[in-house]
Protein backbone atom coordinates (compact mmCIF):
# COMPACT_ATOMS: atom_id res chain seq x y z
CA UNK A 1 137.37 -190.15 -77.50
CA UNK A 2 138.18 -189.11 -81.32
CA UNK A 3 139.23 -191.57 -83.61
CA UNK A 4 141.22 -190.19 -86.66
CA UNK A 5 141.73 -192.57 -89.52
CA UNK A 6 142.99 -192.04 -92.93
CA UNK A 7 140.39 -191.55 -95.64
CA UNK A 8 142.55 -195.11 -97.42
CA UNK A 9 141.78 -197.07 -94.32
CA UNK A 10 138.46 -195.66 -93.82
CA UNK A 11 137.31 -197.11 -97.19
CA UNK A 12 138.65 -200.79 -96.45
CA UNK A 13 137.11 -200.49 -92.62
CA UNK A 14 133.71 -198.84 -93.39
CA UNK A 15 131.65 -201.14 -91.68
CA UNK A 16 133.89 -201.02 -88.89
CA UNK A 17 133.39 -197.72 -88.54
CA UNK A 18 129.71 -196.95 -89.20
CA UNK A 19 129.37 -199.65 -86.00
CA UNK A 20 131.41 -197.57 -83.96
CA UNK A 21 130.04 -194.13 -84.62
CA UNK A 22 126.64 -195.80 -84.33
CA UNK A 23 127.71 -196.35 -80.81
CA UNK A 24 128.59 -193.07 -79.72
CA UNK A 25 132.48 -192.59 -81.31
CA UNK A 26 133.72 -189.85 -82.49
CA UNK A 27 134.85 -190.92 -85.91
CA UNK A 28 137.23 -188.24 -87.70
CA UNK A 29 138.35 -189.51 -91.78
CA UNK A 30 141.29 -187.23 -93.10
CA UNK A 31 143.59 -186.88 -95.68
CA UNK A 32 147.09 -186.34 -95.94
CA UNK A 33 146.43 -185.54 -91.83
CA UNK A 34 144.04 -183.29 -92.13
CA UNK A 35 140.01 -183.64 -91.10
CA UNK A 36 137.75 -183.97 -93.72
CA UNK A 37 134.63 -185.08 -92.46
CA UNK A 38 132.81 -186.73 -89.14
CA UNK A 39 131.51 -189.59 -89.46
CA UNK A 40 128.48 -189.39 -87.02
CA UNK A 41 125.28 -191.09 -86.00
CA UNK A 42 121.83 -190.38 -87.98
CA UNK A 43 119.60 -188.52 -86.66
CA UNK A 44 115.50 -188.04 -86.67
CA UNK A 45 114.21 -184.58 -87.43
CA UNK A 46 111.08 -183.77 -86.71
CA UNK A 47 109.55 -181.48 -89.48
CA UNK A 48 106.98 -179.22 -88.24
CA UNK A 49 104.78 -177.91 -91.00
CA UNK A 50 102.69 -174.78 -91.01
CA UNK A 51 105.33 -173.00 -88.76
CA UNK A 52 105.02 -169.65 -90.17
CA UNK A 53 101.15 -169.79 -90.92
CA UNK A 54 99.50 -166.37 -90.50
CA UNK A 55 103.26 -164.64 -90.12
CA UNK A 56 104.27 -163.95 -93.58
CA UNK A 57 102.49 -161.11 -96.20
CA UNK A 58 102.76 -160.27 -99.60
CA UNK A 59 100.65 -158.10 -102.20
CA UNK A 60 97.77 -159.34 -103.25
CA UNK A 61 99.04 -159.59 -106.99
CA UNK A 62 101.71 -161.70 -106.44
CA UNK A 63 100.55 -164.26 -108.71
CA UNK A 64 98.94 -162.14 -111.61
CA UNK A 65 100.80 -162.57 -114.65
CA UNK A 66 103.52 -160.25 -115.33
CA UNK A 67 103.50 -158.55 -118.92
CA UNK A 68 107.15 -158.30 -119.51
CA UNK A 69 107.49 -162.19 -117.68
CA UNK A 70 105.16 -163.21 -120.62
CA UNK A 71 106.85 -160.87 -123.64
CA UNK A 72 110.47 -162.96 -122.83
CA UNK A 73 108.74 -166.08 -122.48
CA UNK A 74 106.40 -165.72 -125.63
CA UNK A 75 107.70 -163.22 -127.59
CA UNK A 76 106.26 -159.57 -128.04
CA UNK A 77 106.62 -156.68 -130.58
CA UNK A 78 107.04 -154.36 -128.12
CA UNK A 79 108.50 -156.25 -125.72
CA UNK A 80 111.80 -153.97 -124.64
CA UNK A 81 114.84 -154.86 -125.44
């Protein structure tokens, strides 16, 4: 079942309603009648690190330092313009 409450009476009855989407409800806070957000349950994500290990490439100068990088960062001469 949806609940749709008024983002005015939402703010008084916050408690209230954290409890009951806790539980399951489906809590819907509008404005002038229309939806603005759900109010749902948190939930755990489980991060998974290393996912794309051995899957991505790039060139082997990726991290060399780039000439023109360095000229608008330090100043150059002949730096174009």
């Amino acid at each position: 079942m949806t609940y749709v409450v008024n983002i005015h009476e939402a703010k008084t009855q916050l408690s209230r309603l954290v409890e009951r989407a806790s539980h399951g409800e489906h809590i819907v806070i509008a404005k002038a009648g229309k939806p603005l957000v759900d109010l749902i349950p948190h939930r755990e994500r489980k991060v998974t690190f290393g996912l794309l290990k051995d899957q991505l490439e790039y060139d082997d100068d990726v991290f060399d330092i780039d000439p023109d990088i360095q000229a608008m960062f330090y100043g150059d001469a002949d730096a174009p313009a």
